[in-house]
C-alpha atoms as a PDB file:
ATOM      1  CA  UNK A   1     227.254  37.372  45.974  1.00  0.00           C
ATOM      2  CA  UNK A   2     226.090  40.913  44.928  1.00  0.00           C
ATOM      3  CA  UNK A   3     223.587  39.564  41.989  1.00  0.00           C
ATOM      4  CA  UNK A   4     222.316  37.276  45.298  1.00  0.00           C
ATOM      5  CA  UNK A   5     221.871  40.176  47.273  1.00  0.00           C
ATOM      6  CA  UNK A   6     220.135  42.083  44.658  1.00  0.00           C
ATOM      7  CA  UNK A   7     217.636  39.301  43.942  1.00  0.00           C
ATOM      8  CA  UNK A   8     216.990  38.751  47.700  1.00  0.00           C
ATOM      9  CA  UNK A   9     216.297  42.579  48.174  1.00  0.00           C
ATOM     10  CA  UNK A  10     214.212  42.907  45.481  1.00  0.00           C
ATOM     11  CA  UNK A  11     212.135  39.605  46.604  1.00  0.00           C
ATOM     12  CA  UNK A  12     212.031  41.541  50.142  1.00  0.00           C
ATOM     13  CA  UNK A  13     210.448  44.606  48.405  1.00  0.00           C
ATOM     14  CA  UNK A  14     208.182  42.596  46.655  1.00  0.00           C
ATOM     15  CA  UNK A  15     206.780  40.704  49.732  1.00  0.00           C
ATOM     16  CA  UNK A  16     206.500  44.138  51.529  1.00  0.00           C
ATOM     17  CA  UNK A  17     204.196  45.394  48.707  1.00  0.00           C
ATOM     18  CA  UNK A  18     202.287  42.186  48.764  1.00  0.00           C
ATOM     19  CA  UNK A  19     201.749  42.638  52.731  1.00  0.00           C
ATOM     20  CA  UNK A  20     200.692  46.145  52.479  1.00  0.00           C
ATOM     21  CA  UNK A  21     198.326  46.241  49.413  1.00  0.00           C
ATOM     22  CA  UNK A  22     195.614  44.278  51.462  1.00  0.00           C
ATOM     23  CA  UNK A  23     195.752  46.568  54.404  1.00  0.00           C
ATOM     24  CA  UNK A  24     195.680  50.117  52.239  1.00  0.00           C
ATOM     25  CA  UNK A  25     192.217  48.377  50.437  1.00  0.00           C
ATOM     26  CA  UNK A  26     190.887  48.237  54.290  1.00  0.00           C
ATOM     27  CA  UNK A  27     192.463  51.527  55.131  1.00  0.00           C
ATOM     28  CA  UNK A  28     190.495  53.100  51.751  1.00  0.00           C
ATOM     29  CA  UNK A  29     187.081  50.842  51.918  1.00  0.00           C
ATOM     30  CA  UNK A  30     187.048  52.266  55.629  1.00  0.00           C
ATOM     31  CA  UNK A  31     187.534  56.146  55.009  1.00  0.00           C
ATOM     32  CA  UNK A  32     184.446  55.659  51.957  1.00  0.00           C
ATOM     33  CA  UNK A  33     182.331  53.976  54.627  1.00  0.00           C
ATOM     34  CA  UNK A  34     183.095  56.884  57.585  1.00  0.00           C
ATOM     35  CA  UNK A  35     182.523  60.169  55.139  1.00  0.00           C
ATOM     36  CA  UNK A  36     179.295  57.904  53.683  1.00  0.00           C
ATOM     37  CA  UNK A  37     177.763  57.425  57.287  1.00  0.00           C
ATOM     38  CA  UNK A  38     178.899  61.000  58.282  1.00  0.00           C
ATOM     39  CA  UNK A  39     177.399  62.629  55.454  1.00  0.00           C
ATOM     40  CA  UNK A  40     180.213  65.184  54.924  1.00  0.00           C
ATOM     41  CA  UNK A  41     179.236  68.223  53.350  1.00  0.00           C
ATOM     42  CA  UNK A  42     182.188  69.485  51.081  1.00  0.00           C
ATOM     43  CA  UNK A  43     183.655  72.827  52.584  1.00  0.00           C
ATOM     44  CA  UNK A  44     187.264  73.437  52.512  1.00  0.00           C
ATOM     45  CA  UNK A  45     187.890  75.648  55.565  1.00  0.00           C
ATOM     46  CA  UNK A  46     185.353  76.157  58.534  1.00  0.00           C
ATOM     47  CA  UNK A  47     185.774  80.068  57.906  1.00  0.00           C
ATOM     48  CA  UNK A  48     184.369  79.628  54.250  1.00  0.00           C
ATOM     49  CA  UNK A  49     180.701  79.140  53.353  1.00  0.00           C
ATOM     50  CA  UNK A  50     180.694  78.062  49.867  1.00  0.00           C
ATOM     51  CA  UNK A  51     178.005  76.323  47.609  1.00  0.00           C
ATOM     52  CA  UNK A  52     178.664  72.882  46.568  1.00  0.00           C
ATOM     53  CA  UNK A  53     176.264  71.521  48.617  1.00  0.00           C
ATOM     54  CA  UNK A  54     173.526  72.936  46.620  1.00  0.00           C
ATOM     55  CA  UNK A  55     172.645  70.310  43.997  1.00  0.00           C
ATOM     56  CA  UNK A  56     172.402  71.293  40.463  1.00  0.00           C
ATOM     57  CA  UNK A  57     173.300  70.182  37.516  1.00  0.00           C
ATOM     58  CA  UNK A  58     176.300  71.167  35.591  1.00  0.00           C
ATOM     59  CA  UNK A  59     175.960  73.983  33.435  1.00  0.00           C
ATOM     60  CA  UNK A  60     172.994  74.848  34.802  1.00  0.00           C
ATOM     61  CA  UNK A  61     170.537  76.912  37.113  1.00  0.00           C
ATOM     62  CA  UNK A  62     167.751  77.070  39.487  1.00  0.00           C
ATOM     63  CA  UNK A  63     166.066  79.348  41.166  1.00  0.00           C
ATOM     64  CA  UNK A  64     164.297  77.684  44.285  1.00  0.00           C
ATOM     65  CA  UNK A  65     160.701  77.954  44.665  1.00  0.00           C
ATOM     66  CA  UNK A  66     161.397  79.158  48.739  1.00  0.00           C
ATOM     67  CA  UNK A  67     164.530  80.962  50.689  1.00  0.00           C
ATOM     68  CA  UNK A  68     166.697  78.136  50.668  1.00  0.00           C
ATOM     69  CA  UNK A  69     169.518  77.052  53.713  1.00  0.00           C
ATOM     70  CA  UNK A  70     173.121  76.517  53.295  1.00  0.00           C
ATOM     71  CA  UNK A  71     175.205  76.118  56.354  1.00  0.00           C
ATOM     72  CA  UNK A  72     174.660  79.012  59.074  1.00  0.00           C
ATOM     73  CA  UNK A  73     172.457  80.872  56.382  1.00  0.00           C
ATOM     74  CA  UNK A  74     169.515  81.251  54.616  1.00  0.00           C
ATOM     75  CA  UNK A  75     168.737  82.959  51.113  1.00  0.00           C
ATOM     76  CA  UNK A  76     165.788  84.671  50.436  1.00  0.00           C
ATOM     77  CA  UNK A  77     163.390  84.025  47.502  1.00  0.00           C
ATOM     78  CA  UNK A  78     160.454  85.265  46.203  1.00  0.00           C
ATOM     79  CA  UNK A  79     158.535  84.598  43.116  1.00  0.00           C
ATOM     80  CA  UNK A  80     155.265  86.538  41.011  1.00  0.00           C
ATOM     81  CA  UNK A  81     154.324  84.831  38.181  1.00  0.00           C
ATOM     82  CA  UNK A  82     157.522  84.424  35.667  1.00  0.00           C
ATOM     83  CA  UNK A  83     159.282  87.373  38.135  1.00  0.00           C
ATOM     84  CA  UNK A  84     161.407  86.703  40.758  1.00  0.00           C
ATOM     85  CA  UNK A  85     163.872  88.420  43.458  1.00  0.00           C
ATOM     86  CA  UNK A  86     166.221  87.690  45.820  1.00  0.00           C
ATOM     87  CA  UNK A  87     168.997  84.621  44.910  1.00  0.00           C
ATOM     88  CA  UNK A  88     169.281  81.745  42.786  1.00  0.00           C
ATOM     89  CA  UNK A  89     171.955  79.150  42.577  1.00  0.00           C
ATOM     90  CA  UNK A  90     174.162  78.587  39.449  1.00  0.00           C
ATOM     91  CA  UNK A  91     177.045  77.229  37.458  1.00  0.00           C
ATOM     92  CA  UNK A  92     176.564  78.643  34.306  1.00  0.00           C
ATOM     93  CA  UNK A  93     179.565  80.365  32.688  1.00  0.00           C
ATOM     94  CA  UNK A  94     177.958  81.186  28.859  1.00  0.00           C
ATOM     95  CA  UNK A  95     179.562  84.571  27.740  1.00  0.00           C
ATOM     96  CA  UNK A  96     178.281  85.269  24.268  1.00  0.00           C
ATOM     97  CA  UNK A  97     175.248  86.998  22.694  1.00  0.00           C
ATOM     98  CA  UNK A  98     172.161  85.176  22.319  1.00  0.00           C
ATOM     99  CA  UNK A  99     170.332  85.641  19.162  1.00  0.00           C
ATOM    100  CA  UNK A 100     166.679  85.714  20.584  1.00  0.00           C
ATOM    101  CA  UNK A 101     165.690  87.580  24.055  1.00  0.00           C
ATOM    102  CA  UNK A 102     164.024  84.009  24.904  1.00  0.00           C
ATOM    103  CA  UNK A 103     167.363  82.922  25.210  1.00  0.00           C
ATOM    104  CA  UNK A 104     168.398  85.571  27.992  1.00  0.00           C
ATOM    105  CA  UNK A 105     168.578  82.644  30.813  1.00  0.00           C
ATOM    106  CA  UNK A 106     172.254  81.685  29.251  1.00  0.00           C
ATOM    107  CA  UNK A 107     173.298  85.194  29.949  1.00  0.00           C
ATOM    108  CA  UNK A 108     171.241  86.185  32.778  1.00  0.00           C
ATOM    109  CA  UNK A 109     172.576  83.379  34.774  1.00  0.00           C
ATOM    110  CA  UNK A 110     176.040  82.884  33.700  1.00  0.00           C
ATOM    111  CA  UNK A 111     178.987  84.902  36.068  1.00  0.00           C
ATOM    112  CA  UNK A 112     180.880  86.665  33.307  1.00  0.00           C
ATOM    113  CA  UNK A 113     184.931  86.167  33.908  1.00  0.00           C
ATOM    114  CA  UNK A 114     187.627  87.054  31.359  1.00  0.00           C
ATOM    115  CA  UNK A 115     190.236  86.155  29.785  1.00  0.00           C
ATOM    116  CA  UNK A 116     189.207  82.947  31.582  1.00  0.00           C
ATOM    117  CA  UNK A 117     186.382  81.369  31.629  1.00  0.00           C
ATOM    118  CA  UNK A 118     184.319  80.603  35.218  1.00  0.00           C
ATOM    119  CA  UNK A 119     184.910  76.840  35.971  1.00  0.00           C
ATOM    120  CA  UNK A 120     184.527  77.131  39.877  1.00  0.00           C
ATOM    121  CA  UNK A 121     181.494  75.739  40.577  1.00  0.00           C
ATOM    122  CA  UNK A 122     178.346  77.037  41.889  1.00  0.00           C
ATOM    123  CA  UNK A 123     177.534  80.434  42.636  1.00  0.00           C
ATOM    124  CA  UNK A 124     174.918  82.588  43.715  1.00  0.00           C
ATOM    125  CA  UNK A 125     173.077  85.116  41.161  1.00  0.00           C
ATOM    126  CA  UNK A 126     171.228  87.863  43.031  1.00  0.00           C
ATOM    127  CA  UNK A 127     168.624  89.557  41.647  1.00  0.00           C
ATOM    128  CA  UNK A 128     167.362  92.515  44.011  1.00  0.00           C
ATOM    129  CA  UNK A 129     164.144  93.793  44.105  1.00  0.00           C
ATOM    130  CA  UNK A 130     163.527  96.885  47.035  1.00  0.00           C
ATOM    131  CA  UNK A 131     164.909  94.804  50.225  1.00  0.00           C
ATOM    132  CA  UNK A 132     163.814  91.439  48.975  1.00  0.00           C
ATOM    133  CA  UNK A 133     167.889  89.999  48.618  1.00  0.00           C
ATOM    134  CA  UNK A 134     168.499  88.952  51.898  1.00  0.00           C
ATOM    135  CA  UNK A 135     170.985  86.607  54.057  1.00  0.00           C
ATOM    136  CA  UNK A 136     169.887  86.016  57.147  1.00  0.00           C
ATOM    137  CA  UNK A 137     172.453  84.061  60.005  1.00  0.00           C
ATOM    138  CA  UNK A 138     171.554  81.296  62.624  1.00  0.00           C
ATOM    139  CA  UNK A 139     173.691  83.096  64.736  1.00  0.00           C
ATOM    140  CA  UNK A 140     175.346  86.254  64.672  1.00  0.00           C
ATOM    141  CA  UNK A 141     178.789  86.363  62.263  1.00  0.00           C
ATOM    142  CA  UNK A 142     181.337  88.575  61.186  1.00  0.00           C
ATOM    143  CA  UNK A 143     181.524  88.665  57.833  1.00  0.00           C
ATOM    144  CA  UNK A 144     185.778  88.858  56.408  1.00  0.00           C
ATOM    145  CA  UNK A 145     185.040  89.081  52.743  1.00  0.00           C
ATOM    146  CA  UNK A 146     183.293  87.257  49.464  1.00  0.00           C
ATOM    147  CA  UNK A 147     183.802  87.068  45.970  1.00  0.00           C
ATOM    148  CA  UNK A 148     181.629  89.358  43.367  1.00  0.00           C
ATOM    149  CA  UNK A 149     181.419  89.600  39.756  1.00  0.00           C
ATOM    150  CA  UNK A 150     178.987  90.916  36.951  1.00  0.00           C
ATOM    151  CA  UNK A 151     176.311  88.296  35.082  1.00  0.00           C
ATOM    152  CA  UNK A 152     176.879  87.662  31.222  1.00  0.00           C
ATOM    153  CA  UNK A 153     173.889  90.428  30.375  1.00  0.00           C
ATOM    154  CA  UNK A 154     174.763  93.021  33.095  1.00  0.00           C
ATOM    155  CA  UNK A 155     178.492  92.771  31.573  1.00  0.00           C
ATOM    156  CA  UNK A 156     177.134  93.127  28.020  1.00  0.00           C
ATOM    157  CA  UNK A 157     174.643  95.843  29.269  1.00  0.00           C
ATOM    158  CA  UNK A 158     177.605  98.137  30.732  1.00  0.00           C
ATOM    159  CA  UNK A 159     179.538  97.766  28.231  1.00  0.00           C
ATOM    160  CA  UNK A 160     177.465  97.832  24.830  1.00  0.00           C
ATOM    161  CA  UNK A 161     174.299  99.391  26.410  1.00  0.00           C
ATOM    162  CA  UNK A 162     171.112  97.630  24.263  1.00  0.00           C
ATOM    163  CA  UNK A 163     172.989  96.343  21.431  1.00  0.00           C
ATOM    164  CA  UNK A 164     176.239  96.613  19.647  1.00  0.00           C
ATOM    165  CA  UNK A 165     177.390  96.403  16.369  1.00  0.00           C
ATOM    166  CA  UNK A 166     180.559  94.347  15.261  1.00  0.00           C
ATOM    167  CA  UNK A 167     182.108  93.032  11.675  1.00  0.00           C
ATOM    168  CA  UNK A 168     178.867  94.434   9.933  1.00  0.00           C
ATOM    169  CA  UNK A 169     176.614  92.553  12.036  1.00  0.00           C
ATOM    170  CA  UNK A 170     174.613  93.961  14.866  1.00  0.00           C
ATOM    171  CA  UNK A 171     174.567  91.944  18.719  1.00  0.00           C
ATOM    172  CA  UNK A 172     171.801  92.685  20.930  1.00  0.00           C
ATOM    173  CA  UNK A 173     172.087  92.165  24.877  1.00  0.00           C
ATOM    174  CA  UNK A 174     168.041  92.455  25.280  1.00  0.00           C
ATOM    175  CA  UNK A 175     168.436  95.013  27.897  1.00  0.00           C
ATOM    176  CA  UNK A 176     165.648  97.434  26.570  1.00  0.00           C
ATOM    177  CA  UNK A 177     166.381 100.950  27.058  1.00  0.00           C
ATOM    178  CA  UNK A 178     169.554 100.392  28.789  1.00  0.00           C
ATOM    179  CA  UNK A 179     172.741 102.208  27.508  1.00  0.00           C
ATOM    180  CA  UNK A 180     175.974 101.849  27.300  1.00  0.00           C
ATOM    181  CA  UNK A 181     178.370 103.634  30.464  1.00  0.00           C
ATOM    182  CA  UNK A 182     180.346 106.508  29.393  1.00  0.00           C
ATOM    183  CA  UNK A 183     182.446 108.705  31.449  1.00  0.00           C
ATOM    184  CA  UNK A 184     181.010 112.100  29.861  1.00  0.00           C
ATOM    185  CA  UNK A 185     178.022 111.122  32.072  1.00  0.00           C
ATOM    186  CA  UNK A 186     180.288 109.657  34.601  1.00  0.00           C
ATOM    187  CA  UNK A 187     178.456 106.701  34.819  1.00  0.00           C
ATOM    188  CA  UNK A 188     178.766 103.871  37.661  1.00  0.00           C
ATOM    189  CA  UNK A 189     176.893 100.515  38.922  1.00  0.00           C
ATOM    190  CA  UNK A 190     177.585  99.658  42.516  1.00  0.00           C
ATOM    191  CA  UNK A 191     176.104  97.053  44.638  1.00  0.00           C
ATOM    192  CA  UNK A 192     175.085  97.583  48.138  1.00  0.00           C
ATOM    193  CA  UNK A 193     175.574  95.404  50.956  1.00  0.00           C
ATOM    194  CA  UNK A 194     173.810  96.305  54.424  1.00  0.00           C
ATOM    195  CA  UNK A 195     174.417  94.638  57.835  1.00  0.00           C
ATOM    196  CA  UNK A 196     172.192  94.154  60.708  1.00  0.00           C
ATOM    197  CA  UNK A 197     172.449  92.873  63.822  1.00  0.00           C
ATOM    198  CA  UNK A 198     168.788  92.070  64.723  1.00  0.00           C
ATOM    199  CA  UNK A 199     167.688  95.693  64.058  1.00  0.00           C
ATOM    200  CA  UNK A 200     170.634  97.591  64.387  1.00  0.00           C
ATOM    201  CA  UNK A 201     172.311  98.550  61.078  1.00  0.00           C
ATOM    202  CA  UNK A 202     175.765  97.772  61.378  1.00  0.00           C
ATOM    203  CA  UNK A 203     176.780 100.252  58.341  1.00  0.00           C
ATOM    204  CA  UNK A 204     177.473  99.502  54.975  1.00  0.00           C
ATOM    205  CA  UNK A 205     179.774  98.477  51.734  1.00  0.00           C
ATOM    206  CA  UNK A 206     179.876  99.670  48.411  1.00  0.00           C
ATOM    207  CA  UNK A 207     181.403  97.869  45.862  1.00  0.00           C
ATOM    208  CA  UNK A 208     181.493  99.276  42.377  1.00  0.00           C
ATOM    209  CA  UNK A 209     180.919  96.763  39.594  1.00  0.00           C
ATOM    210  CA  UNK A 210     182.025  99.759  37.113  1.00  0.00           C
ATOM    211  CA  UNK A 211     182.926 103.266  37.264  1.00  0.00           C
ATOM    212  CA  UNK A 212     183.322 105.648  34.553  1.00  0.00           C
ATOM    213  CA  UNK A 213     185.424 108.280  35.950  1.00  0.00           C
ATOM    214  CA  UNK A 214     183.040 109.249  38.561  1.00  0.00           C
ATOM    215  CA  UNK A 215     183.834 112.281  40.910  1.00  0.00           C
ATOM    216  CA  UNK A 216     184.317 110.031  43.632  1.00  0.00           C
ATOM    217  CA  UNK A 217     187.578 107.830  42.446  1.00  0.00           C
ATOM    218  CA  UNK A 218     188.429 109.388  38.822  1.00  0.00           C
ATOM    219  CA  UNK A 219     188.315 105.859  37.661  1.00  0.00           C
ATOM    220  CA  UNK A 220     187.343 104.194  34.657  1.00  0.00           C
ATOM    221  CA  UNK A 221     186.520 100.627  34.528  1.00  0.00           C
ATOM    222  CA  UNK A 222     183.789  97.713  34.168  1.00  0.00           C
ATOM    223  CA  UNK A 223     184.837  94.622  36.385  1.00  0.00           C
ATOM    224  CA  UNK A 224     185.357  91.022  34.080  1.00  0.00           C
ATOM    225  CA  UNK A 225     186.459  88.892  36.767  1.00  0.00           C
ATOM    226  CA  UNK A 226     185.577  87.620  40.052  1.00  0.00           C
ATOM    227  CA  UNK A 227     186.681  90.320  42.862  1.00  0.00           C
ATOM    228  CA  UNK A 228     187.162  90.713  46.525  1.00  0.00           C
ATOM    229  CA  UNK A 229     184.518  92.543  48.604  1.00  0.00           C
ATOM    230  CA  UNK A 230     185.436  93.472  51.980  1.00  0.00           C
ATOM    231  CA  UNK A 231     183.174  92.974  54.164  1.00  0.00           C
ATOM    232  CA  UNK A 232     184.969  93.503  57.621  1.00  0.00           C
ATOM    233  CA  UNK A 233     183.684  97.002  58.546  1.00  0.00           C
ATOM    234  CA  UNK A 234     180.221  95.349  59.113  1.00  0.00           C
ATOM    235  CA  UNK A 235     181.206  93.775  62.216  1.00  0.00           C
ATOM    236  CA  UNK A 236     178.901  91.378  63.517  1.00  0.00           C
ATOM    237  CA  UNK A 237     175.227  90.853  61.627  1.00  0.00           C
ATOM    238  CA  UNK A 238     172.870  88.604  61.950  1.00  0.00           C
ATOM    239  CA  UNK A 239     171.304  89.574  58.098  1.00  0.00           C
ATOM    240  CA  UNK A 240     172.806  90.718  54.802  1.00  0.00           C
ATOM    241  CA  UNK A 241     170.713  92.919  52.512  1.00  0.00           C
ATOM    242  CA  UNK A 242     171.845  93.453  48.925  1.00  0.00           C
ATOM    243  CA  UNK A 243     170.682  95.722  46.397  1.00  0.00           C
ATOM    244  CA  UNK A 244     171.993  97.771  43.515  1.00  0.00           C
ATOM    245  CA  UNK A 245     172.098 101.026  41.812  1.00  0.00           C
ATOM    246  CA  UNK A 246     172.898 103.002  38.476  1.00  0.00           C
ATOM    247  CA  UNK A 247     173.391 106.023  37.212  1.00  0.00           C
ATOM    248  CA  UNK A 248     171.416 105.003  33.475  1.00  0.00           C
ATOM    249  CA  UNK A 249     167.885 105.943  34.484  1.00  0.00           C
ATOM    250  CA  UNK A 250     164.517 106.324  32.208  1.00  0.00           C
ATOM    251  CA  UNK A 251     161.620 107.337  33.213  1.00  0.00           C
ATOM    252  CA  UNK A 252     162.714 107.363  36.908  1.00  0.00           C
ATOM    253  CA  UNK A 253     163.544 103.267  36.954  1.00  0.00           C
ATOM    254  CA  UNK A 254     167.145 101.955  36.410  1.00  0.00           C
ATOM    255  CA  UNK A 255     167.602 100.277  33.303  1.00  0.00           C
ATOM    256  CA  UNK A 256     170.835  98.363  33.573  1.00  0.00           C
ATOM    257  CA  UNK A 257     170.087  94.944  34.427  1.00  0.00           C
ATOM    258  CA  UNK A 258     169.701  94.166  38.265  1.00  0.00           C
ATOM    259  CA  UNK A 259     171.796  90.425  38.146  1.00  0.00           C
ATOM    260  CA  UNK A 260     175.127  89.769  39.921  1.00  0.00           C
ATOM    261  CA  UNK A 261     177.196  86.957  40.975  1.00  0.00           C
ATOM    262  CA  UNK A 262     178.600  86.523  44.528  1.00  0.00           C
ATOM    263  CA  UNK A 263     180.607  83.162  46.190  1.00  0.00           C
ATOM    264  CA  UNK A 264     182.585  82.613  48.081  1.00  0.00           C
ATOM    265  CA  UNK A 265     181.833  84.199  51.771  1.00  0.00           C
ATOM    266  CA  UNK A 266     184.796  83.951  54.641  1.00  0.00           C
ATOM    267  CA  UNK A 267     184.024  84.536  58.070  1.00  0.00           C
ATOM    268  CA  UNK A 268     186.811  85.640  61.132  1.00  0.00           C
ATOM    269  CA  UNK A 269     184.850  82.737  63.003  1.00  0.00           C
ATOM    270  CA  UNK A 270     184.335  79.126  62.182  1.00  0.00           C
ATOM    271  CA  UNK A 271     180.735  78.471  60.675  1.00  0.00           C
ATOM    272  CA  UNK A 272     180.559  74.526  60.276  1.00  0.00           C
END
């Protein structure tokens, strides 16, 4: 009797399976065809403006020929000749030395993260030129936070200055006249982010990418990893502006290499 029971249970379990494979099929072909006609952008949270919607290939870069739109904002870009300022999109993560300056792209586009290396996905590298890095909003936002971290040759250029020497054999970073940041010369780099709402400045945050025991913290450090920038004290803006500074100057122009990463932006309001 209990070997009958047995058989008939597990010919009962069998037949359920058999009933419900057909339906999940329907259940799954139907959910493809919904997000297909809906055209779902990915996003994970409504808060979060991220950058997977801008299509690039992997391991790879491009900056746009015009200010380019994602969600509720739009990037500024301009171009002269071979120069360029304002943002480009990326997913590069090369952390090395490059053995010819033609080969600067790898590093120049590439968000520097250690011990681990970057496999997030894309991210923004801004390159500011006077006010020309901007993010402007559809609608006025209040900006929570976003991610930041140092390119490949701004990381090198901190921390080696033009060119280091290692095992006998000497690296370059290509950052001519550049040097390295020392904290007898207290040195820092800080980014800059403005707010605005319409004309109205909204204030400001500083964010210091490294600081070498400057009078204002008695720190000493050069960020290798992707970090949280508070944003809240801007309120609400309807435009970002970011630029940089440094305390290695020649010849009255910053040397150290003008390229950052940021991702990652989070709202106190819902933005999709």
């Amino acid at each position: 009797m209990k070997i009958y029971y047995i058989h008939r249970l597990n010919k009962y379990v069998i037949m359920k399976i058999l009933f419900f494979i057909p339906i999940l099929i329907l259940c799954l072909a139907s959910c493809k065809k919904d997000n297909v006609t809906r055209k779902m952008d990915p996003h994970f949270f409504p808060t979060d403006m991220l950058f997977e919607d801008l299509k690039i290939d992997r391991f790879s870069f491009k900056i746009p020929d015009a200010d380019f739109k994602t969600g509720p904002a739009t990037f500024t870009v301009k171009k002269n000749g071979t120069d360029w300022s304002g943002f480009a999109i990326s997913n590069k993560n090369f952390r090395s030395f490059v053995s010819k300056e033609s080969a600067l792209d790898s590093t120049k586009f590439s968000a520097f993260t250690s011990p681990t290396v970057h496999a997030g996905g894309n991210f923004l590298v801004v390159h500011p030129k006077d006010d020309d890095a901007q993010i402007n909003f559809s609608q006025p936002l209040h900006p929570e936070k976003m991610l930041i971290t140092p390119t490949t040759f701004l990381y090198q250029s901190m921390t080696y200055g033009d060119s280091t020497t290692t095992g006998g054999q000497k690296y370059y970073t290509w950052a001519h006249g550049t040097r390295m940041l020392t904290t007898a010369r207290q040195d820092f780099v800080k980014v800059i982010v403005k707010g605005f709402n319409g004309s109205v400045s909204t204030g400001q945050v500083e964010y210091y990418l490294a600081d070498r025991w400057s009078n204002e913290k008695k720190l000493s450090y050069i960020i290798s990893e992707w970090m949280v920038v508070d944003l809240s004290s801007l309120g609400e803006v309807t435009k970002l502006v970011f630029t940089i500074e440094s305390s290695v100057i020649l010849n009255g122009q910053m040397t150290t290499p003008a390229y950052f990463c940021i991702d990652g932006f989070r709202f106190k309001e819902n933005v999709y």
